[in-house]
Protein backbone atom coordinates (compact mmCIF):
# COMPACT_ATOMS: atom_id res chain seq x y z
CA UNK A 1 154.59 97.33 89.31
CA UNK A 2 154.81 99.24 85.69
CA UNK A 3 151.03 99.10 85.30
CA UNK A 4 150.53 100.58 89.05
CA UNK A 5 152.87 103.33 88.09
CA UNK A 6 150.92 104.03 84.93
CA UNK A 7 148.01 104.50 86.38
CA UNK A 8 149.28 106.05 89.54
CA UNK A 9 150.55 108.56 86.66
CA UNK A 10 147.50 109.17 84.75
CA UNK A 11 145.77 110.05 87.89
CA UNK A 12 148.30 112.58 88.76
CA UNK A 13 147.63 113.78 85.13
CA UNK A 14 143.89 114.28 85.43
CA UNK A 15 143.81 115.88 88.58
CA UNK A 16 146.63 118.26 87.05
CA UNK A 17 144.55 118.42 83.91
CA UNK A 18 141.06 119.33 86.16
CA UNK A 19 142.77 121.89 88.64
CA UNK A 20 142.63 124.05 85.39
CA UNK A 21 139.11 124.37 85.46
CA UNK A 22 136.38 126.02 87.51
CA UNK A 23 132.86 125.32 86.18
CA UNK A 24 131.38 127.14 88.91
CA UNK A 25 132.90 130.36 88.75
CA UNK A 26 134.29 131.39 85.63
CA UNK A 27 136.43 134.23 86.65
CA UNK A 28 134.95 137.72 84.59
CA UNK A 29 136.90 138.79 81.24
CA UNK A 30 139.95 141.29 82.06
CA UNK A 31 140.29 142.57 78.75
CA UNK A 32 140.70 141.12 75.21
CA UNK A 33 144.15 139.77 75.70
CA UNK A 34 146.64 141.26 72.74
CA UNK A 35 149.97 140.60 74.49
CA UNK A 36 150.22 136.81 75.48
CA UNK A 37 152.86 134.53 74.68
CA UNK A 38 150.83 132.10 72.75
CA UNK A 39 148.36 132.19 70.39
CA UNK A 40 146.21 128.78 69.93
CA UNK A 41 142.98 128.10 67.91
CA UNK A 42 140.54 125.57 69.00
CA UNK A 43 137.33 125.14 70.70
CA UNK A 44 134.71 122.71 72.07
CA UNK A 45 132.96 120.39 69.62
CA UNK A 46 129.63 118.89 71.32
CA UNK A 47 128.21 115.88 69.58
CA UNK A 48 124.98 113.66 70.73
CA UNK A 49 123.95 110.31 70.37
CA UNK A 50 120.61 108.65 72.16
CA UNK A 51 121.34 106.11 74.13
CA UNK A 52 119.25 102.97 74.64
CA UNK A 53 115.76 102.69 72.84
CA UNK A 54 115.62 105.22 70.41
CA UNK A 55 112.23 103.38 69.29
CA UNK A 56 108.65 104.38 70.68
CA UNK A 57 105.27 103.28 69.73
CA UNK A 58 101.96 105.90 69.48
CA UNK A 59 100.75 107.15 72.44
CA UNK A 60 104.09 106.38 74.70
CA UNK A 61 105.06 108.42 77.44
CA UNK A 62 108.74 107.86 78.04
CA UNK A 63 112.16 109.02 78.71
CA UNK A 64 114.73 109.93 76.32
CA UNK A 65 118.57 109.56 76.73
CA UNK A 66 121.05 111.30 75.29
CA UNK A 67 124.50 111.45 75.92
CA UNK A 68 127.71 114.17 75.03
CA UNK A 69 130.76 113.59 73.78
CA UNK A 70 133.76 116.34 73.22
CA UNK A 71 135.80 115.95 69.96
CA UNK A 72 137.05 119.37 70.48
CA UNK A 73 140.48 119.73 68.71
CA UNK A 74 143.39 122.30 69.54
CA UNK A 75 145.52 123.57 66.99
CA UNK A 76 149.27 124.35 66.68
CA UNK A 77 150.90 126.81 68.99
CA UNK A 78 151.92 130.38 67.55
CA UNK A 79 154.14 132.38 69.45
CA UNK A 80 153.45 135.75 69.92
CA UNK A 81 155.60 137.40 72.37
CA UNK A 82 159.08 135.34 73.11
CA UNK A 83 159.66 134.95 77.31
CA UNK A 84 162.65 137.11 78.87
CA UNK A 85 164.90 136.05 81.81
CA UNK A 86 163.53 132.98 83.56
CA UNK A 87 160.74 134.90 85.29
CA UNK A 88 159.11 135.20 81.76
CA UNK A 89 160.41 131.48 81.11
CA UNK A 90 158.08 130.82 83.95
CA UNK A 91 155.02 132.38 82.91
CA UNK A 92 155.42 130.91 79.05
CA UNK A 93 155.23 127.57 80.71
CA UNK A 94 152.42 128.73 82.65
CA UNK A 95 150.44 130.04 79.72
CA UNK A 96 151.50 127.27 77.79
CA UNK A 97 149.58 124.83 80.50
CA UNK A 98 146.21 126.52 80.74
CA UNK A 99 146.07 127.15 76.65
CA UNK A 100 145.03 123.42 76.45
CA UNK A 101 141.85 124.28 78.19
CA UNK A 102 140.88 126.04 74.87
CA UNK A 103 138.84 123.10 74.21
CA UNK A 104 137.07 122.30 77.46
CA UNK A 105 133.51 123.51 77.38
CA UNK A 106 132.32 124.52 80.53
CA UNK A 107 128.78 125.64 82.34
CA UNK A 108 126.91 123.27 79.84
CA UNK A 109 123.26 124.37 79.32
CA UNK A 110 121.01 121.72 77.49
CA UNK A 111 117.44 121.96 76.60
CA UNK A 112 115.49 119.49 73.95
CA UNK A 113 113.31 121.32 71.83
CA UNK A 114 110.55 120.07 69.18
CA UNK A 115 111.68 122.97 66.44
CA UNK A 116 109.91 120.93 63.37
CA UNK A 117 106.42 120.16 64.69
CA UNK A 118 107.22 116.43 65.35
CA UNK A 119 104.13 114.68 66.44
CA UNK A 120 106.00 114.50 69.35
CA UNK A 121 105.58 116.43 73.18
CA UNK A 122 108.89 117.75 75.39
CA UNK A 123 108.26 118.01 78.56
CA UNK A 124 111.57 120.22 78.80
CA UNK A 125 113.68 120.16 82.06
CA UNK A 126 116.98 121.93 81.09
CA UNK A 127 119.88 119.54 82.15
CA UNK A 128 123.24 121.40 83.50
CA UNK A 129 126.79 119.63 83.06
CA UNK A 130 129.44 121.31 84.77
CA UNK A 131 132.31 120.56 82.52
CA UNK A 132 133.31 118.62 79.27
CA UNK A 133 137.34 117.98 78.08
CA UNK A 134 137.30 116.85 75.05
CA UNK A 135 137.50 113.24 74.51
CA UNK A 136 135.41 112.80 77.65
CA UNK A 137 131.70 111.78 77.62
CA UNK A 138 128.82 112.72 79.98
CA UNK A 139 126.35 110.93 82.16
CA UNK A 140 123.23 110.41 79.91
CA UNK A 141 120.82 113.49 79.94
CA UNK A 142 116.99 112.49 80.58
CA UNK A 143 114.50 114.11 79.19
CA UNK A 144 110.63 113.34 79.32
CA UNK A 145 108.69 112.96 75.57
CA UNK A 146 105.17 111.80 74.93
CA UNK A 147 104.08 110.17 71.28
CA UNK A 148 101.28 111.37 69.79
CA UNK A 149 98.34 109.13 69.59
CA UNK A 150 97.76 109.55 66.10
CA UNK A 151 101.37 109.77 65.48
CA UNK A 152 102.61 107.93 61.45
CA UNK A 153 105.66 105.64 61.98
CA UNK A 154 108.58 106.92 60.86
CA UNK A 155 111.74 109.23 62.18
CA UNK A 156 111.24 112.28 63.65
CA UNK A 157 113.85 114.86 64.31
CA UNK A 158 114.47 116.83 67.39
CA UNK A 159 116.74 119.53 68.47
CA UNK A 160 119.13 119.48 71.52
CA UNK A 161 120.15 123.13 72.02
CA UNK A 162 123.38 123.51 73.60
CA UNK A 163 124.92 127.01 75.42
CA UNK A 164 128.31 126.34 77.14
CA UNK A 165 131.48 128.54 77.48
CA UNK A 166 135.02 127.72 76.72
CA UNK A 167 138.42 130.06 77.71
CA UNK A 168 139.58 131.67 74.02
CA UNK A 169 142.57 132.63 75.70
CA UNK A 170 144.59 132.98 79.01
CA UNK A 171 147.64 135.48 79.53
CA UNK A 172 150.41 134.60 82.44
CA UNK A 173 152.66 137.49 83.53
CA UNK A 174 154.75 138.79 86.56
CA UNK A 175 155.79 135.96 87.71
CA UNK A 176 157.14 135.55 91.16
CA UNK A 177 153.63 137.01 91.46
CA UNK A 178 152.11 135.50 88.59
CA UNK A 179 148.77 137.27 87.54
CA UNK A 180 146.37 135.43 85.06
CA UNK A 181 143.56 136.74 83.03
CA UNK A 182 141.40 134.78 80.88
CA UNK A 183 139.09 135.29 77.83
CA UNK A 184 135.93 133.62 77.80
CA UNK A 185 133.32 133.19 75.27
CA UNK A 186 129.87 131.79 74.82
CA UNK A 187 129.02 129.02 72.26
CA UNK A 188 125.88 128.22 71.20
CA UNK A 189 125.30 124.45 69.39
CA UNK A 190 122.24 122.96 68.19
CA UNK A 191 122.08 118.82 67.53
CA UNK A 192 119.87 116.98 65.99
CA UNK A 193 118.25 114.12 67.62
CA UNK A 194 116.77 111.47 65.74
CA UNK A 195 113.76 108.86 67.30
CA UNK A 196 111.88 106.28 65.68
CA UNK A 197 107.96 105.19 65.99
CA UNK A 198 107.47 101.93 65.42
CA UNK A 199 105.49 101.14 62.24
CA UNK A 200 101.54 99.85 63.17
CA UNK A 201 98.24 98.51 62.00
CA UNK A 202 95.95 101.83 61.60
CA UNK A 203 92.82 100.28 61.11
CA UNK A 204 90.08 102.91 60.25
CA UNK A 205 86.54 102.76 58.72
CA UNK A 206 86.28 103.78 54.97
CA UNK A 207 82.55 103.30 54.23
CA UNK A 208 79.48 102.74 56.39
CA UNK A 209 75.75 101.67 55.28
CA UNK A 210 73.00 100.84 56.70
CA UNK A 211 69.03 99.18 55.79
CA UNK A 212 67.33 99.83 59.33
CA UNK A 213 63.36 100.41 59.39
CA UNK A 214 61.41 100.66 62.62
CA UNK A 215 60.19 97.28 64.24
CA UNK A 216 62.03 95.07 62.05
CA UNK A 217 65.85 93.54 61.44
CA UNK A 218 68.13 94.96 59.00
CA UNK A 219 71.84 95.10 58.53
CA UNK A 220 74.67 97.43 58.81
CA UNK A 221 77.36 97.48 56.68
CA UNK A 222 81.19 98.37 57.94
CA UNK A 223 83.82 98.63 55.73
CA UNK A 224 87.69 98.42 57.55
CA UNK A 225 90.59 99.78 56.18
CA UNK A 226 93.85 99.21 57.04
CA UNK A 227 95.87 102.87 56.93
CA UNK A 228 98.83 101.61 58.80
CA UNK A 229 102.09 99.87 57.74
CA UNK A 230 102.45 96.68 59.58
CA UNK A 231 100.17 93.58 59.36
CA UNK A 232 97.17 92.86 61.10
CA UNK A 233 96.43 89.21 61.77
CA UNK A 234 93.26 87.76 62.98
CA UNK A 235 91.20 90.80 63.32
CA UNK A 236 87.97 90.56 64.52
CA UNK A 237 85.73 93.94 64.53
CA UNK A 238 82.96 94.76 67.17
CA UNK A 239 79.78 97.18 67.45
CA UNK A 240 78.37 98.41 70.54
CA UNK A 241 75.33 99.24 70.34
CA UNK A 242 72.21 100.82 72.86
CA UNK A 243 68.61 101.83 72.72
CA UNK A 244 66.90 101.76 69.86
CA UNK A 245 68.89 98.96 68.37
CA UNK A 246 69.74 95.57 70.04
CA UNK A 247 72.01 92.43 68.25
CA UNK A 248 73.81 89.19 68.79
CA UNK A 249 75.66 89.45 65.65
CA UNK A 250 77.93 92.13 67.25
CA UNK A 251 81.16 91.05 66.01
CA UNK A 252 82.76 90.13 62.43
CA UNK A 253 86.18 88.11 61.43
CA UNK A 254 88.09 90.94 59.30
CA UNK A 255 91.27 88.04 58.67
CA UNK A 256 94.20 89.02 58.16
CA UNK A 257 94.41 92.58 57.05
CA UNK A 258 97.80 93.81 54.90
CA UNK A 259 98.87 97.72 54.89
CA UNK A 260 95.90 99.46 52.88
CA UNK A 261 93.59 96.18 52.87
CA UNK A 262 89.51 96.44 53.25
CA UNK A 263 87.14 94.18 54.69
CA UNK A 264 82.99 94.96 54.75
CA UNK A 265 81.52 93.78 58.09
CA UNK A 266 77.83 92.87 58.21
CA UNK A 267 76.13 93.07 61.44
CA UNK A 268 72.17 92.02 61.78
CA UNK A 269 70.66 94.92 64.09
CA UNK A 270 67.24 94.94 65.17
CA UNK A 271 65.17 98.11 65.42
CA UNK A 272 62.69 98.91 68.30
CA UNK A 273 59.28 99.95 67.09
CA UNK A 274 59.27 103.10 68.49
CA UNK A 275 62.54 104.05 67.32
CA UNK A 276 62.66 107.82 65.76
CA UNK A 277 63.74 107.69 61.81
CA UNK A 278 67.30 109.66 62.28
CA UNK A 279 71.35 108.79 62.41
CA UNK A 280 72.14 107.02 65.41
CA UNK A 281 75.81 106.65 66.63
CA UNK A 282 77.45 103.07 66.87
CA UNK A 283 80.55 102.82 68.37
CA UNK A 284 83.45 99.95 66.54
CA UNK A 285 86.27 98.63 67.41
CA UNK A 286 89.00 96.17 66.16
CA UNK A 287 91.13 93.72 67.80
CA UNK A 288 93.83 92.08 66.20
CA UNK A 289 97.53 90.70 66.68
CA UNK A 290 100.48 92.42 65.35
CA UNK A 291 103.70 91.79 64.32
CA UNK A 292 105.22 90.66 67.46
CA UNK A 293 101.96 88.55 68.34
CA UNK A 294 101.02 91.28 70.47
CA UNK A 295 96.87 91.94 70.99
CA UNK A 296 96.20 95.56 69.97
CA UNK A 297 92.77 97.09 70.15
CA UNK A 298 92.17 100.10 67.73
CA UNK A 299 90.91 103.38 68.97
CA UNK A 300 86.67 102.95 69.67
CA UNK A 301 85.41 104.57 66.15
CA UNK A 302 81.30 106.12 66.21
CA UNK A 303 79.79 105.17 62.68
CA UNK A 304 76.60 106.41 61.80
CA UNK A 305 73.51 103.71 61.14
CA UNK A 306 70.35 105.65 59.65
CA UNK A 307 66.96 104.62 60.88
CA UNK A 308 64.76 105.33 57.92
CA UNK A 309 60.95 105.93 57.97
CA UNK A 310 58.84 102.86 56.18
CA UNK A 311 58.63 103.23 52.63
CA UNK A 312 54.99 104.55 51.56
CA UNK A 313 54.56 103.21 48.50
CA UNK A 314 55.10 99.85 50.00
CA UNK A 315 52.82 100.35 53.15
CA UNK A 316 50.02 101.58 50.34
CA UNK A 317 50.91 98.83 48.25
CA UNK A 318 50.29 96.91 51.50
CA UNK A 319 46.74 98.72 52.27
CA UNK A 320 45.30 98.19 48.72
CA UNK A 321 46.54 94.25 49.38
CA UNK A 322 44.65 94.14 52.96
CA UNK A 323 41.65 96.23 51.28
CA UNK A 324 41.54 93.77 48.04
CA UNK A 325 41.75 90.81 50.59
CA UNK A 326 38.88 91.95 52.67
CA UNK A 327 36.87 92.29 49.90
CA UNK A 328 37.46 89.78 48.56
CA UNK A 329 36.09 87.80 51.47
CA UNK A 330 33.41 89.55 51.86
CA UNK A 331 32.28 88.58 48.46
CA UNK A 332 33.07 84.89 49.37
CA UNK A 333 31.13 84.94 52.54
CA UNK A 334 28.24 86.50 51.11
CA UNK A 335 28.19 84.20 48.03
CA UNK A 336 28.55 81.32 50.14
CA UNK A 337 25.36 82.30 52.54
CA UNK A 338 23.30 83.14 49.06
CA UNK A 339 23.51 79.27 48.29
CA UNK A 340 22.91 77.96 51.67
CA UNK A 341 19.92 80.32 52.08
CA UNK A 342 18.56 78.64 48.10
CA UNK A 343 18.43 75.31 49.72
């Protein structure tokens, strides 16, 4: 029976407490109010927190969370003007009521904002709260963020801008027709708002090389870096590769690769005959497991393989040999017929 009373008594309290306040229609400034009863200092005192995940990998589209809480504090209460007869009585107990509104923000405006360049996009949909006491705590706000592709782990900071209004001060007088005028001001807050992106394999290529010649089979060398700063195990590379080249040697065990290891791939690519002595484009990719045993595949990377014309000095190297050769059995033929024809 004591515990139903209790709370049968702090509902009676907050719907006391709430019939103070009118998010909707904050009634317009009278006047800066000099000749009040009270005098009270305080104000709202917004602070964030995201709730949930607060961890997002590149490339995520996602939503955010973030939810309010008021540790707004009131100060003493000064007396400025002392209440005559019990009519003023009245209206000092009146004033005395709606002063602890001082710290009850109201008409809460709340955008996200990327001030520092994060690598990090805000699809920004102000949120609107009506009202905050202090020592309450909102629904969470949602907001909408994308992660950069290319994003570097690490924390990023972003901004939750805050405009909300709060009642300075109230003034009761003339009471049995009491007549109340309020002072309202605007606050503007800024929060910061911290996310994480999870840490990653980067894997990149450092060097490329090639040793291709028309009409014959040469090599490519791919060197793999790892840029990022999480493990990758059992990587295995790949080339793709189209007209004039053609392989079955079109993928290479990298291992496991720690933050800023290499590995040189070497792929066997044949060359068509007609192919034009130029840089061709090869597209690469790597697959590998990370941390979590997750498969990733990196981002497709084009390397460039060089066709390169035949070397000259070889092929005339190659035409003196033929011309030597043909000569040479020439000689032997006709040497050969000069002692047949002397029996």
């Amino acid at each position: 029976m004591q515990k139903m009373l209790l709370v049968l008594l702090g509902v009676l309290l907050l719907i006391t407490a709430t019939s103070n306040v009118n998010a909707e229609g904050i009634p317009p400034n009278i006047d800066e109010l000099l000749d009040d009863y009270y005098d009270v200092s305080g104000e709202p005192q917004l602070s964030g927190s995201v709730m949930g995940d607060d961890e997002f990998e590149n490339g995520e589209t996602s939503k955010i969370f973030i939810q309010l809480v008021n540790n707004g504090q009131i100060g003493p209460f000064e007396t400025e003007k002392i209440p005559i007869g019990p009519n003023g009585s009245i209206d000092a107990g009146k004033e005395m009521d709606l002063e602890y509104d001082i710290t009850t923000a109201l008409n809460i405006h709340a955008t996200l904002e990327n001030e520092v360049r994060a690598p990090i996009r805000v699809y920004n949909d102000p949120q609107q709260i009506g009202y905050l006491r202090s020592g309450e705590i909102t629904l969470p706000l949602e907001f909408d963020i994308e992660i950069f592709s290319n994003a570097p782990s690490g924390t990023y900071e972003l901004t939750l801008n805050l405009t909300y209004q709060y009642q300075s001060d109230v003034k009761v007088e003339g009471h049995p027709e009491q007549i109340v005028d309020y002072w309202y001001v605007t606050k503007h807050q800024t929060l910061p708002v911290y996310i994480e992106v999870k840490k990653r394999a980067d894997i990149t290529v450092k060097d490329v090389r090639s040793e291709l010649i028309p009409d014959e089979k040469g090599f490519l060398y791919v060197t793999y870096t790892n840029v990022g700063n999480e493990v990758a195990e059992d990587a295995v590379a790949r080339i793709m590769v189209s007209d004039p080249f053609s392989t079955t040697d079109d993928e290479a065990f990298l291992g496991r690769l720690e933050p800023g290891d290499s590995y040189q791939a070497v792929y066997s690519i044949e060359v068509e005959s007609d192919a034009l002595p130029k840089t061709y484009g090869i597209d690469t990719e790597v697959k590998y497991r990370d941390s979590h045993g997750d498969t990733r595949i990196s981002d497709e990377i084009k390397v460039s393989a060089t066709v390169d014309e035949p070397d000259e000095d070889l092929m005339s190297v190659g035409y003196l040999f033929a011309i030597i050769m043909a000569g040479m059995a020439v000689v032997y033929l006709r040497t050969r017929r000069g002692k047949e024809n002397t029996r």
